[in-house]
Protein backbone atom coordinates (compact mmCIF):
# COMPACT_ATOMS: atom_id res chain seq x y z
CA UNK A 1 -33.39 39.11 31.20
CA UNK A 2 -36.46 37.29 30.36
CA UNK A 3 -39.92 37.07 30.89
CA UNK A 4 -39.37 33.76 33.08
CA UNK A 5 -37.23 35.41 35.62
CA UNK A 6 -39.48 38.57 35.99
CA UNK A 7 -42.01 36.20 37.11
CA UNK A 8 -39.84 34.27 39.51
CA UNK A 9 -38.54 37.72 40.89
CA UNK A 10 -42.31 39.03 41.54
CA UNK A 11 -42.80 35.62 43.60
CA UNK A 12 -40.29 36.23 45.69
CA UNK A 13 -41.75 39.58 46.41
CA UNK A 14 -45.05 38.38 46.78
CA UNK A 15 -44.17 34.97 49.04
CA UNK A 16 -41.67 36.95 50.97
CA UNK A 17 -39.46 33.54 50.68
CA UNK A 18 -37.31 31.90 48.09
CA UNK A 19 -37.98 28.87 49.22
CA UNK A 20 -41.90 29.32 48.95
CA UNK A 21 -41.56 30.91 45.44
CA UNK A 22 -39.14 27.81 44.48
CA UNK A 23 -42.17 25.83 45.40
CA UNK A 24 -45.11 27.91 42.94
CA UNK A 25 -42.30 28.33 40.06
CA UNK A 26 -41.33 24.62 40.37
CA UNK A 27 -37.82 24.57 40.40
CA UNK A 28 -34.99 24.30 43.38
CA UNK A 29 -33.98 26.73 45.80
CA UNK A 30 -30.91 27.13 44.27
CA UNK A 31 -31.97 27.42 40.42
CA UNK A 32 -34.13 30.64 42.17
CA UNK A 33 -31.42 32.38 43.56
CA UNK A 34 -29.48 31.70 40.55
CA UNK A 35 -31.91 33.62 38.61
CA UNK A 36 -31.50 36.31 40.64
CA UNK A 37 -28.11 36.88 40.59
CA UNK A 38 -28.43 36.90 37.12
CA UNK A 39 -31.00 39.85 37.10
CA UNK A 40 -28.57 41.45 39.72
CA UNK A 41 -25.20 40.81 37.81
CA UNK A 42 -27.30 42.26 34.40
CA UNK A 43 -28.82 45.09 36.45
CA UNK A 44 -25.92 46.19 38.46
CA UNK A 45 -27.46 46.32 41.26
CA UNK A 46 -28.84 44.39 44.39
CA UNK A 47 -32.73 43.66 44.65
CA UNK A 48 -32.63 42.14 48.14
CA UNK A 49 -31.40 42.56 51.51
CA UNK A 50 -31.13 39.69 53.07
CA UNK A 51 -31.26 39.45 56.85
CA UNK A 52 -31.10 36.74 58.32
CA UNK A 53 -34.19 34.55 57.09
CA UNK A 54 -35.99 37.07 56.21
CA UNK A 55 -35.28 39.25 52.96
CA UNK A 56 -36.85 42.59 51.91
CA UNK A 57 -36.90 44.59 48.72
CA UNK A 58 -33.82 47.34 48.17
CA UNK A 59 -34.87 51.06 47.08
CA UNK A 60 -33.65 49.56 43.35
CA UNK A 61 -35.62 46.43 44.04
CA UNK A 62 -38.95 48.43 44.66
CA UNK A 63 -38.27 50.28 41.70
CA UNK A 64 -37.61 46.74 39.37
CA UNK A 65 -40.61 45.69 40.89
CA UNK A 66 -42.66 48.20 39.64
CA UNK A 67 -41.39 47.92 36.09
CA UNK A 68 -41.51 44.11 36.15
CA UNK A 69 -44.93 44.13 37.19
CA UNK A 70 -46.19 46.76 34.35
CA UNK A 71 -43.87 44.24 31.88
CA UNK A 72 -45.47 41.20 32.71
CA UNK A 73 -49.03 43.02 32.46
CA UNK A 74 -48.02 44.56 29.08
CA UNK A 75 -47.58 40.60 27.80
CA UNK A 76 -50.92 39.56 29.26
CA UNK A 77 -52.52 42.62 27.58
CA UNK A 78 -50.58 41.56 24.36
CA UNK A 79 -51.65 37.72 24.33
CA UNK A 80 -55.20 38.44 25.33
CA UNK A 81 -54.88 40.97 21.94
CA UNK A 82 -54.41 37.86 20.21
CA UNK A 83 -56.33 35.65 21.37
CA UNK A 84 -59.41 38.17 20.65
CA UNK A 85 -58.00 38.36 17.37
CA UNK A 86 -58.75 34.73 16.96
CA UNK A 87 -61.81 35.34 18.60
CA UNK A 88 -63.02 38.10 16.36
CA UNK A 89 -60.41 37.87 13.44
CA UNK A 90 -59.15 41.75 12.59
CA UNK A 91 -56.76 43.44 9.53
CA UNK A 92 -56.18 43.34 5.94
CA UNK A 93 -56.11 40.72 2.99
CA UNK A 94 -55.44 41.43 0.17
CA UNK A 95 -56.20 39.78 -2.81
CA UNK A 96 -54.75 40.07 -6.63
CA UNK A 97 -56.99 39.41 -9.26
CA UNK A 98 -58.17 40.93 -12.28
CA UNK A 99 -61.14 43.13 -12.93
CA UNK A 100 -63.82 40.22 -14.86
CA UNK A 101 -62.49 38.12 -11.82
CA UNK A 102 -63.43 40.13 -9.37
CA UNK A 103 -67.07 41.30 -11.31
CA UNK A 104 -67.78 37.98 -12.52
CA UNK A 105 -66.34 35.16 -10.01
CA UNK A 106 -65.99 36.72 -6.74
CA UNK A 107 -68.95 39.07 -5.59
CA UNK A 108 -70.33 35.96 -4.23
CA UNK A 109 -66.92 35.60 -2.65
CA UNK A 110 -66.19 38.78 -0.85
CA UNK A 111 -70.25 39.45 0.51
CA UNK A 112 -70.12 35.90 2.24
CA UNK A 113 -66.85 36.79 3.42
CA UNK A 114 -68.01 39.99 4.77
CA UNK A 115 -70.86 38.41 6.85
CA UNK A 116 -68.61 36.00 8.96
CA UNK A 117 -65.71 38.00 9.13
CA UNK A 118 -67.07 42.22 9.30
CA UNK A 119 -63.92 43.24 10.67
CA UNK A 120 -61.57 41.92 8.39
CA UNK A 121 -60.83 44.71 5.15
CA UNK A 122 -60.88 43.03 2.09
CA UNK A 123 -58.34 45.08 -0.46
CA UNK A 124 -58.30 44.21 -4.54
CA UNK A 125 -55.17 44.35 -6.00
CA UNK A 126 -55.96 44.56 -9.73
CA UNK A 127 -53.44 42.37 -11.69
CA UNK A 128 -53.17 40.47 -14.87
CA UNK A 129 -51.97 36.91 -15.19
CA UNK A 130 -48.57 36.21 -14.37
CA UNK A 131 -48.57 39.39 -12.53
CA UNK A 132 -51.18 38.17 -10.07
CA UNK A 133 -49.00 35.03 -9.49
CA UNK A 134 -45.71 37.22 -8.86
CA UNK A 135 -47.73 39.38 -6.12
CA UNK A 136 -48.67 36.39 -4.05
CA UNK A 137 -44.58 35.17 -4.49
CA UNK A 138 -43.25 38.02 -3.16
CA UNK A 139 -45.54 38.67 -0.63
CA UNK A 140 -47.66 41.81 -2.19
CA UNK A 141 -50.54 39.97 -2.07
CA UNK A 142 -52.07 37.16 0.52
CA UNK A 143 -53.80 35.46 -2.31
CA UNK A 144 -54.14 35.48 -5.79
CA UNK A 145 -56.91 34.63 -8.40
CA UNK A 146 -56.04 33.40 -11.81
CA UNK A 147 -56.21 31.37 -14.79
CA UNK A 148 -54.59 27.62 -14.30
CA UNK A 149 -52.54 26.07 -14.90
CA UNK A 150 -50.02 27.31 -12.37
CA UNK A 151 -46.63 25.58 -11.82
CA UNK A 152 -45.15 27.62 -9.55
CA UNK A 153 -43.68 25.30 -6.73
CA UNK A 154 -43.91 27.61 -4.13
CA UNK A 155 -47.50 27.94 -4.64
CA UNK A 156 -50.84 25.96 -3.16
CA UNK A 157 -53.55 25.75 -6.02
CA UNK A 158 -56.76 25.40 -5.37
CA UNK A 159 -59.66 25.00 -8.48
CA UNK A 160 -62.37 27.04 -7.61
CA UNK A 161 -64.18 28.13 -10.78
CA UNK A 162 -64.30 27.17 -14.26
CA UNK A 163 -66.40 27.91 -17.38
CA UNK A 164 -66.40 28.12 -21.41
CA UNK A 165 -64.54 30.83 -23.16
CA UNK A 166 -66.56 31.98 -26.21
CA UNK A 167 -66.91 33.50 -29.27
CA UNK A 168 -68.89 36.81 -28.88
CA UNK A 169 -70.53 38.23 -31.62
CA UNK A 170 -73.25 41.13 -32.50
CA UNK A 171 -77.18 39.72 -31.95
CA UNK A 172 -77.71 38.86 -35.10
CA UNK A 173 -74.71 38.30 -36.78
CA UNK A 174 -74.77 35.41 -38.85
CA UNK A 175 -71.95 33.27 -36.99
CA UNK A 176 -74.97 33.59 -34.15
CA UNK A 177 -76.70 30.29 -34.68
CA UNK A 178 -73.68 28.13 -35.12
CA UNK A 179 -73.50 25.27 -32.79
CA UNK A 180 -69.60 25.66 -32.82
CA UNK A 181 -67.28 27.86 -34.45
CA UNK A 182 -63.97 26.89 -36.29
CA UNK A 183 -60.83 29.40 -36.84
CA UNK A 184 -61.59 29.01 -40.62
CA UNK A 185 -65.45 30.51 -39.84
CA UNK A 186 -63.57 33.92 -38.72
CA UNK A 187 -61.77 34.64 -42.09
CA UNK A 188 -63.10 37.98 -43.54
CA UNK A 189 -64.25 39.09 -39.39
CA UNK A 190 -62.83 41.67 -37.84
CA UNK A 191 -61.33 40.12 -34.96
CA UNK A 192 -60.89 41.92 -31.32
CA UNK A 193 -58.57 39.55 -29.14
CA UNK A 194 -57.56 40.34 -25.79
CA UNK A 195 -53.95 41.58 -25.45
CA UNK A 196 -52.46 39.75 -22.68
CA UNK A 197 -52.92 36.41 -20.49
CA UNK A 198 -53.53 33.38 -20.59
CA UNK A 199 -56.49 33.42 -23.12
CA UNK A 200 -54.56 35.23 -25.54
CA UNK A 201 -52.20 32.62 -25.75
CA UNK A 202 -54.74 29.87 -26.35
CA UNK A 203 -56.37 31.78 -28.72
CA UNK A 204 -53.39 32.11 -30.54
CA UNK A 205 -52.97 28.61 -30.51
CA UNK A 206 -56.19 27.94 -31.87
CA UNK A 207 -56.16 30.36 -34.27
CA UNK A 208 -53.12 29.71 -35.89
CA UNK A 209 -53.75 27.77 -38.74
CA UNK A 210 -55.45 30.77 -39.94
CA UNK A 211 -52.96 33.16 -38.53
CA UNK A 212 -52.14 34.97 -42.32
CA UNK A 213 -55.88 35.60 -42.98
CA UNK A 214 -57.12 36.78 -40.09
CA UNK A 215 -57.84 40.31 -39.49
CA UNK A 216 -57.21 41.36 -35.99
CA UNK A 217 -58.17 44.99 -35.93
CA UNK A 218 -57.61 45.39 -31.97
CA UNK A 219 -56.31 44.35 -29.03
CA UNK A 220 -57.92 45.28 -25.75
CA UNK A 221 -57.14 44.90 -22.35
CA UNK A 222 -60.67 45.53 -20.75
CA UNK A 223 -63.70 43.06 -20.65
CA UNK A 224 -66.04 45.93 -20.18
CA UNK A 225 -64.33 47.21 -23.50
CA UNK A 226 -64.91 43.96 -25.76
CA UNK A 227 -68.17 43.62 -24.98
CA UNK A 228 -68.92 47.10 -25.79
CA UNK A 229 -66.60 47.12 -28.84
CA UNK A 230 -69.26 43.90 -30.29
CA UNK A 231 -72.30 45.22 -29.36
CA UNK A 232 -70.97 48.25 -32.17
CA UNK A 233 -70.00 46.36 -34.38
CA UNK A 234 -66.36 47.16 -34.34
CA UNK A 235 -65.69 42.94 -34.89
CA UNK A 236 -66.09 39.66 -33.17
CA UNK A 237 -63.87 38.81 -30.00
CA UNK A 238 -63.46 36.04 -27.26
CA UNK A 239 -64.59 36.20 -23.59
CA UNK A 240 -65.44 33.50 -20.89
CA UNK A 241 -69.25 32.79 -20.83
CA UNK A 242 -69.87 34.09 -17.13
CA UNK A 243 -68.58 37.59 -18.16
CA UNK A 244 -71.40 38.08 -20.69
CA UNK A 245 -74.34 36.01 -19.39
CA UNK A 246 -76.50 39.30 -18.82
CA UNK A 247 -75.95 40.63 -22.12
CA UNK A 248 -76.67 37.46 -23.41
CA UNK A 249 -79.96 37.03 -21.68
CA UNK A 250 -80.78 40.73 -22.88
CA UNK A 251 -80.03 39.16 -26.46
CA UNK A 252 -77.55 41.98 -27.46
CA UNK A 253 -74.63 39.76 -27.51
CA UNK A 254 -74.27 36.20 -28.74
CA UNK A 255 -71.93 34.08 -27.70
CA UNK A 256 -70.95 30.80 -29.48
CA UNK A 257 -68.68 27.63 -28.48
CA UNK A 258 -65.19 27.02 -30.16
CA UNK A 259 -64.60 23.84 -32.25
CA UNK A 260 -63.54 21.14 -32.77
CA UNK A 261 -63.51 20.78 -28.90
CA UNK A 262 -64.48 23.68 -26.03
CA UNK A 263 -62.19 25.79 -24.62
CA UNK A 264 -62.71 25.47 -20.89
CA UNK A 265 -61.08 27.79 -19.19
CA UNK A 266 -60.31 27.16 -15.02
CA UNK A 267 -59.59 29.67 -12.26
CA UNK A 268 -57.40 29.11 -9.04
CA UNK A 269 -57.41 29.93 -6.20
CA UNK A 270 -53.56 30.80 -5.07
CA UNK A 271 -51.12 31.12 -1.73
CA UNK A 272 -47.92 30.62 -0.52
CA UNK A 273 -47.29 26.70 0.49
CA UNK A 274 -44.74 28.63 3.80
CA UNK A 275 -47.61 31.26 4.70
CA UNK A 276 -48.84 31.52 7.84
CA UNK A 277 -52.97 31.34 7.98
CA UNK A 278 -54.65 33.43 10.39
CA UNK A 279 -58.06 32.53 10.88
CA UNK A 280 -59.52 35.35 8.78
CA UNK A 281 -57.39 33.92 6.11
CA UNK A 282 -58.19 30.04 6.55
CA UNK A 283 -61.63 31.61 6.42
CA UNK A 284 -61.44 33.44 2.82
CA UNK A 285 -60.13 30.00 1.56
CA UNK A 286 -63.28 28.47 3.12
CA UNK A 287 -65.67 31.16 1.78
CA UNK A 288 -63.80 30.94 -1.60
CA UNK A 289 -64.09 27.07 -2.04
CA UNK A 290 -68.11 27.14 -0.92
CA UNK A 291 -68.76 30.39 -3.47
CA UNK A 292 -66.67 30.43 -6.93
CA UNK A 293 -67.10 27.30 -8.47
CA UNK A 294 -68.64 23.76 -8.95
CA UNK A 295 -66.08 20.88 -8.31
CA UNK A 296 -63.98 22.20 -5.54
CA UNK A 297 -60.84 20.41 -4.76
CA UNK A 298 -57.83 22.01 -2.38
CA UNK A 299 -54.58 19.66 -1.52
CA UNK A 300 -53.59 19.48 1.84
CA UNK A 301 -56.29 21.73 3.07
CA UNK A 302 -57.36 19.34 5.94
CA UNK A 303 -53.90 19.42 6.99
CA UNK A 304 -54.02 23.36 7.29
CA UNK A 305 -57.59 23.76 8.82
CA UNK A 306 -57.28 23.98 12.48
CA UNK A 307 -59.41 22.20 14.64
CA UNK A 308 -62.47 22.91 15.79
CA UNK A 309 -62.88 25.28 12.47
């Protein structure tokens, strides 16, 4: 039984005639009645009598009628559900990120996002690093915000943010007025690295010819944490320059640029390539490319804008 043959079974009750409901369904007399044997053979019962030319319902074909009318309303009721929900996008995304990310990067993000779509819940899923890119894999997450690069097949990238990770020191200290820092400058600090992520492991990088001299008295897992660690003077540590403009400005922190080159670090935007967009969805991506960042690039995003959008 399908929806196709509930409809051609309510013309026939409405027309009176097969052959008139043949003619508003499109199809032969015979592919009609076929139909409804086929509702009769999988009902077990018979729907019409038929006498002579004219046919009337059975007491089983009044009751099917009933039902089939209250099913075919049900699907109207369901696809005008959706197409209000493209009209005035509804539900949950939910987005993995990590906690400077979501301070730092996306206020902008989520308050834009909020004015176009209000009824559409925006829910954080606080991750680290590769964590944030296994939460959009397996489906946790709709989208996920973190450090590039990414090289996860599966995965659409999209740029949307990028700025200078830093040294950060006391106001004051005496590393303050260097135009640029070298791992050599840091021997006799006490050094405060992050302990996970992407960062870390550049750091590590950078810092390795130096590795056996350095003193790294902590490892810390909060932004909110370093910052506050430096400003008492509990050593020198590394964060991206947007997470400590203010106290920068305010001159209690100092923040100065690695040598011999900067160490730019760039945040993605990230989604399943196979994941179907609802408009609320194809809308964060839109709010998120217009909000985080400077030089906004997205492959194949044309391709997965619909049209008039």
């Amino acid at each position: 039984m399908d929806l196709d043959q509930l409809h051609t079974f309510l013309e026939i009750v409405r027309l009176k005639s097969f052959s008139k409901a043949a003619q508003t369904c499109y199809r032969t007399q015979p592919a009609i009645s076929a139909q409804v044997r086929q509702l009769e053979q999988e009902l077990n019962t018979t729907l019409f009598e038929r006498l002579g030319t004219k046919i009337s319902l059975t007491v089983a074909g009044r009751i099917f009628a009933e039902h089939a009318e209250q099913i075919l309303a049900l699907r109207r009721r369901a696809q005008d559900a959706i197409n209000e929900l493209e009209r005035v996008p509804r539900g949950e995304l939910v987005i993995a990120a990590n906690e400077a990310t979501c301070i730092y990067v996306l206020p902008g993000v989520f308050a834009e996002f909020k004015k176009q779509f209000p009824n559409v819940q925006l829910s954080v899923d606080r991750s680290y690093g590769t964590r944030v890119v296994q939460a959009v894999l397996d489906n946790l997450a709709d989208f996920g915000i973190t450090q590039l690069p990414v090289q996860e097949k599966k995965l659409q990238v999209a740029k949307i943010h990028s700025d200078e990770i830093k040294l950060l020191v006391p106001a004051g200290h005496r590393l303050a007025s260097y135009e640029r820092v070298m791992p050599r400058d840091l021997q006799g600090e006490q050094i405060l690295l992050p302990k996970t992520g992407t960062t870390r492991a550049r750091l590590n990088t950078w810092l390795d010819a130096v590795q056996d001299d350095l003193n790294v008295s902590m490892e810390l897992d909060s932004t909110e944490m370093i910052k506050r660690f430096v400003m008492a003077n509990l050593g020198l540590s590394f964060l991206a320059a947007s997470h400590c403009r203010e106290e920068v400005a305010a001159k209690t922190l100092a923040c100065v640029s690695l040598g011999p080159e900067a160490m730019i670090r760039r945040v993605g935007l990230i989604y399943r390539k196979d994941k179907s967009l609802s408009k609320a969805a194809l809308g964060f991506i839109q709010v998120t490319l217009e909000n985080a960042g400077h030089q906004i690039a997205i492959s194949g995003y044309q391709r997965l804008r619909p049209s008039g959008t």
